[in-house]
Protein backbone atom coordinates (compact mmCIF):
# COMPACT_ATOMS: atom_id res chain seq x y z
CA UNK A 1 13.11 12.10 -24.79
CA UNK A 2 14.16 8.23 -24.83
CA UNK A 3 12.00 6.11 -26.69
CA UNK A 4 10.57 2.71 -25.47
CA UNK A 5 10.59 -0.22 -27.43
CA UNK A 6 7.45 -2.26 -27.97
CA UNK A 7 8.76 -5.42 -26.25
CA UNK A 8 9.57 -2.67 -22.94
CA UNK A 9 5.88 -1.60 -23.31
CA UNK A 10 4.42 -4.82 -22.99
CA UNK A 11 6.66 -6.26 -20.30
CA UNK A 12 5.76 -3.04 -18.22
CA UNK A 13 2.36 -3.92 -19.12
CA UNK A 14 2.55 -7.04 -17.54
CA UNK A 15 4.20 -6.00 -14.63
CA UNK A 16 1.34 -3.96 -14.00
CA UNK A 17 -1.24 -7.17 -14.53
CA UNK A 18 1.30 -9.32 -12.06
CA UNK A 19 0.98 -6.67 -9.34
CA UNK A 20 -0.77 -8.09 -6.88
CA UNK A 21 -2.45 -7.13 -3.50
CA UNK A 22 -0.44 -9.70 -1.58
CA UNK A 23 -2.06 -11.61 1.74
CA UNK A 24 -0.15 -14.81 1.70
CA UNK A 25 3.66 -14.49 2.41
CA UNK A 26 6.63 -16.28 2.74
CA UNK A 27 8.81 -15.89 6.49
CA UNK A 28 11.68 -15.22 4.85
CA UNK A 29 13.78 -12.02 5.11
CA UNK A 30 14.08 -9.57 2.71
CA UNK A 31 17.85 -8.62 1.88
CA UNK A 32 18.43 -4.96 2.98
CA UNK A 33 19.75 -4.00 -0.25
CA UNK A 34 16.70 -5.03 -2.18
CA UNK A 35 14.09 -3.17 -0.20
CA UNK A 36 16.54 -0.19 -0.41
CA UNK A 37 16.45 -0.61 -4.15
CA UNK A 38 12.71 -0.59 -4.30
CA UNK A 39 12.41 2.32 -1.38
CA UNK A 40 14.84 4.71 -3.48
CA UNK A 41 12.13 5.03 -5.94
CA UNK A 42 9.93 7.23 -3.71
CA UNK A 43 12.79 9.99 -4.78
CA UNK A 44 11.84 9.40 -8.70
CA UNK A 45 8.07 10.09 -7.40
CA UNK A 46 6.42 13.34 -8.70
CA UNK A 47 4.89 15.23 -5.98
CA UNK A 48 2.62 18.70 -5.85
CA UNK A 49 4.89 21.76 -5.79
CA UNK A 50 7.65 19.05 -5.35
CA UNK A 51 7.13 18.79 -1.80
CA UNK A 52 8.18 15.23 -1.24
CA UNK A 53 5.58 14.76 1.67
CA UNK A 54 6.18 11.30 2.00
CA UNK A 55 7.45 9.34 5.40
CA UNK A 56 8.27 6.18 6.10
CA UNK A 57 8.38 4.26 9.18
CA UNK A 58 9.78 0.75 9.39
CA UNK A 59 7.76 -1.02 12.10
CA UNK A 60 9.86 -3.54 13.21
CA UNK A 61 9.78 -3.70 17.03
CA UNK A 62 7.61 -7.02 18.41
CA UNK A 63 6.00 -4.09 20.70
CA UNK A 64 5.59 -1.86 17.49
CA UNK A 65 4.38 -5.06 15.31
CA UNK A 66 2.05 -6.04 17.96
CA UNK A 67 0.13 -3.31 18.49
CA UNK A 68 -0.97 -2.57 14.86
CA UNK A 69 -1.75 -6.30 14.67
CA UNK A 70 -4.10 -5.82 17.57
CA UNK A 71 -5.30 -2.79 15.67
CA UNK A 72 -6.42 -4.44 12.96
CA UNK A 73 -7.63 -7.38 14.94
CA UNK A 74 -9.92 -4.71 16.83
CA UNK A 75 -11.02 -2.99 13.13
CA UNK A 76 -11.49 -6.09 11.32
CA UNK A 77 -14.20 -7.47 13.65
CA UNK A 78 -16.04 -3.96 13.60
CA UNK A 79 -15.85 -4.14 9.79
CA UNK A 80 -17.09 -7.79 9.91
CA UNK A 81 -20.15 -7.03 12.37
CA UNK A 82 -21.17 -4.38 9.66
CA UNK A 83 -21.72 -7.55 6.94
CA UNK A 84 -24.68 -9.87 7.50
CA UNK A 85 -26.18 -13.47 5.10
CA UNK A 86 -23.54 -14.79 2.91
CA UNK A 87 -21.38 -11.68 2.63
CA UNK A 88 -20.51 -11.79 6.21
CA UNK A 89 -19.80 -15.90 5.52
CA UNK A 90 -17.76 -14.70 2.91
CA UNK A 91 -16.07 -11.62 4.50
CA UNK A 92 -15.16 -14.10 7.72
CA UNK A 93 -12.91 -16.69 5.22
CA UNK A 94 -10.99 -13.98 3.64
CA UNK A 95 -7.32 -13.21 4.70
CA UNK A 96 -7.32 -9.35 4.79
CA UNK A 97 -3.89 -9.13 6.38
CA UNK A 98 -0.37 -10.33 6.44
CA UNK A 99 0.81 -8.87 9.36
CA UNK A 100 1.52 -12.18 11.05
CA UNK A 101 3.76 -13.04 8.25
CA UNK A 102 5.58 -10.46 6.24
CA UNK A 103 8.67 -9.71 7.05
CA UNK A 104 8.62 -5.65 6.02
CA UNK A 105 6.14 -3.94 7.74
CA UNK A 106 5.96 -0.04 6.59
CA UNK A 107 3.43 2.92 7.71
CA UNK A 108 3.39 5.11 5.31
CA UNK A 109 2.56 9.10 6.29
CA UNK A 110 1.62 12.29 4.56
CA UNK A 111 3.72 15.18 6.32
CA UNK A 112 0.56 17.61 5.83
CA UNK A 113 2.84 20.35 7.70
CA UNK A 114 5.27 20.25 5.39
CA UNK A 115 6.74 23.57 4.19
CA UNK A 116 8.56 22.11 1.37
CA UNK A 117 7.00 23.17 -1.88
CA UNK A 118 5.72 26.56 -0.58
CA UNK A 119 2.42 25.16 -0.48
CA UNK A 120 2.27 25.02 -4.12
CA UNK A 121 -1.11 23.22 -5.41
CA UNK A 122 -2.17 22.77 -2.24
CA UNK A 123 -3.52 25.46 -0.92
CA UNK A 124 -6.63 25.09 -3.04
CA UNK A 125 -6.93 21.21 -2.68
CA UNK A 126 -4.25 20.01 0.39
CA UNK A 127 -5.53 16.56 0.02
CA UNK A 128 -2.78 16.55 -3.25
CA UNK A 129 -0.16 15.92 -0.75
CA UNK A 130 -1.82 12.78 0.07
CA UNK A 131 -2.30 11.92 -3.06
CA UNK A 132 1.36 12.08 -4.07
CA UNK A 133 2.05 9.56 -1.39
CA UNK A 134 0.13 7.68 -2.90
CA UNK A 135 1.52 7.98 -6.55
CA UNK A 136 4.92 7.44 -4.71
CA UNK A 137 3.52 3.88 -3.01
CA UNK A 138 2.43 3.16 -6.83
CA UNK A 139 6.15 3.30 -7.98
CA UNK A 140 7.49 1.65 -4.85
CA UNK A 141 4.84 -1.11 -5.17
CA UNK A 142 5.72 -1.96 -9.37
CA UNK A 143 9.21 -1.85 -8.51
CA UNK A 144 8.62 -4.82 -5.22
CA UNK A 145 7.01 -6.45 -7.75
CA UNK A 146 10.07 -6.46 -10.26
CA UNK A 147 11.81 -7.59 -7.91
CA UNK A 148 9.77 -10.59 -7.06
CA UNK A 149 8.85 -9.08 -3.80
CA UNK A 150 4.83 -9.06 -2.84
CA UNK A 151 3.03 -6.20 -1.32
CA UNK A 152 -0.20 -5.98 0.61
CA UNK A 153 -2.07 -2.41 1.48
CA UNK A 154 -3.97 -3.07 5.09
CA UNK A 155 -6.45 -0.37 5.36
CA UNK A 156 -8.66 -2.03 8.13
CA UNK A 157 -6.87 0.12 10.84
CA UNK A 158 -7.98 2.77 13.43
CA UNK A 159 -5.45 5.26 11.53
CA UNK A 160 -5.70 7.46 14.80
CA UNK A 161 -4.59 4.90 17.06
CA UNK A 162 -1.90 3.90 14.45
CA UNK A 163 -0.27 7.02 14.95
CA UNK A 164 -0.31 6.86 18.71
CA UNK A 165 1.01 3.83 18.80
CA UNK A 166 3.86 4.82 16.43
CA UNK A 167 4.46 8.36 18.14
CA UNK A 168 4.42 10.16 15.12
CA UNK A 169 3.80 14.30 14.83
CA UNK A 170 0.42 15.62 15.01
CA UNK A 171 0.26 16.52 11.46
CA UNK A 172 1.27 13.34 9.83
CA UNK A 173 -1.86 11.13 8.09
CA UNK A 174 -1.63 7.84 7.77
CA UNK A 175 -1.96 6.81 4.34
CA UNK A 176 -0.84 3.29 3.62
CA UNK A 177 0.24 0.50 5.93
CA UNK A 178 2.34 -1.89 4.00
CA UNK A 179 3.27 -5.43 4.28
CA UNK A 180 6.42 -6.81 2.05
CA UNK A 181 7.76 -10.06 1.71
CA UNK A 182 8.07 -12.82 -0.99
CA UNK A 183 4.78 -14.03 -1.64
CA UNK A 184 3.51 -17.97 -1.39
CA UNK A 185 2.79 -18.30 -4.92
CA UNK A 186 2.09 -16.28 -7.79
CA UNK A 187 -1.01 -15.26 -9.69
CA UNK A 188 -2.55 -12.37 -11.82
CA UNK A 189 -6.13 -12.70 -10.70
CA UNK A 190 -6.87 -10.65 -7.72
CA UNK A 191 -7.49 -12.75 -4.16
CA UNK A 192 -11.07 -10.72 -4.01
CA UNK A 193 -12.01 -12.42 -7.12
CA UNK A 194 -10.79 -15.65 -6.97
CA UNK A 195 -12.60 -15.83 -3.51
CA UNK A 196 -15.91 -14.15 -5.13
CA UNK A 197 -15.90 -11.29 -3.66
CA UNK A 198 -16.08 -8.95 -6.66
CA UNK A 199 -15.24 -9.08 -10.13
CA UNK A 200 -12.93 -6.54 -12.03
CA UNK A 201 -14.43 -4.34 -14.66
CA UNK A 202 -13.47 -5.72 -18.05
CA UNK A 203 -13.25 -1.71 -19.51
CA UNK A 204 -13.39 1.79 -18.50
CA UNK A 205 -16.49 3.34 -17.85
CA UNK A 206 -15.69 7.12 -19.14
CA UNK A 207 -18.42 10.32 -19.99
CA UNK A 208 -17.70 12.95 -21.87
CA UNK A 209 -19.52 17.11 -20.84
């Protein structure tokens, strides 16, 4: 088993602080090879009954780009009218996407008819496959950030009309769609609580049966 020195444990410490939910990016491209680098490491993920359920689709067509940007456009505004007082002042100043921006767009799917793994763990709880995307978007994400790169999770979409849009099979669930780029500056506060939206919890609530 390889051993990890302290100075490796704190610098992957602070990678974790320095990931950020990015809003704010940069127009610049990002070089092929990079994004490669940080997509390989959805093969490192672990995933239930190792069936790898993970897909990724590149949206890079303007038709492609525009419709999920009119997607969330349509989903924001319902999510807005749902706010009233000063949390709907609040809600209406914050930049919840970077879809006009990034240059790496990704939609990340579940393949829930997969019949890799056998169906191992996931007969009893089938949501697992799901949740191994999302383990795998937690390796891809640290390893953007390594890089330099920024990335921002939308999740004010119609998922259903996400999927239309990007003709993808029946049993595929959206679970992430992912803007990339190199952000506008750096920072290790979250953008929710510098704006005042929330503050993070300073330890872990826990219970013990």
């Amino acid at each position: 088993m390889s051993e990890f020195s302290q100075d490796f444990q704190t610098k992957l410490r602070d990678l974790m602080r320095w990931r950020r939910d990015v809003r704010r990016f940069r127009r610049d491209a990002v070089d092929e090879a990079v994004l490669r680098d940080c997509l390989d490491t959805f093969l490192l993920s672990p995933s239930v009954g190792l069936s790898e359920p993970w897909r990724v689709i590149r949206v890079q067509s303007p038709g492609a780009r525009a419709a999920a940007l009119a997607n969330f456009s349509t989903a924001n505004a319902r999510a807005l009218s749902g706010y009233s007082g000063d949390k709907a002042r609040l809600y209406s100043g914050l930049k919840l996407s970077g879809m006009q921006e990034a240059p790496v767009q990704l939609a990340i799917y579940s393949d829930e008819g997969t019949d890799k793994g056998a169906g191992l763990g996931a007969g009893t709880m089938p949501e697992m496959r799901r949740y191994s995307v999302v383990g795998a978007i937690t390796h891809f994400w640290l390893a953007a950030r390594a890089q330099g790169l920024g990335v921002g999770w939308v999740s004010i979409l119609d998922a259903d009309q996400l999927s239309r849009d990007l003709d993808v099979p029946d049993d595929w669930a959206l679970v992430a769609y992912l803007c990339v780029g190199w952000p506008e500056d750096d920072s290790d506060t979250p953008e929710l609580e510098q704006a005042g939206w929330e503050t993070r919890r300073a330890s872990l609530p826990t219970e013990v049966r």
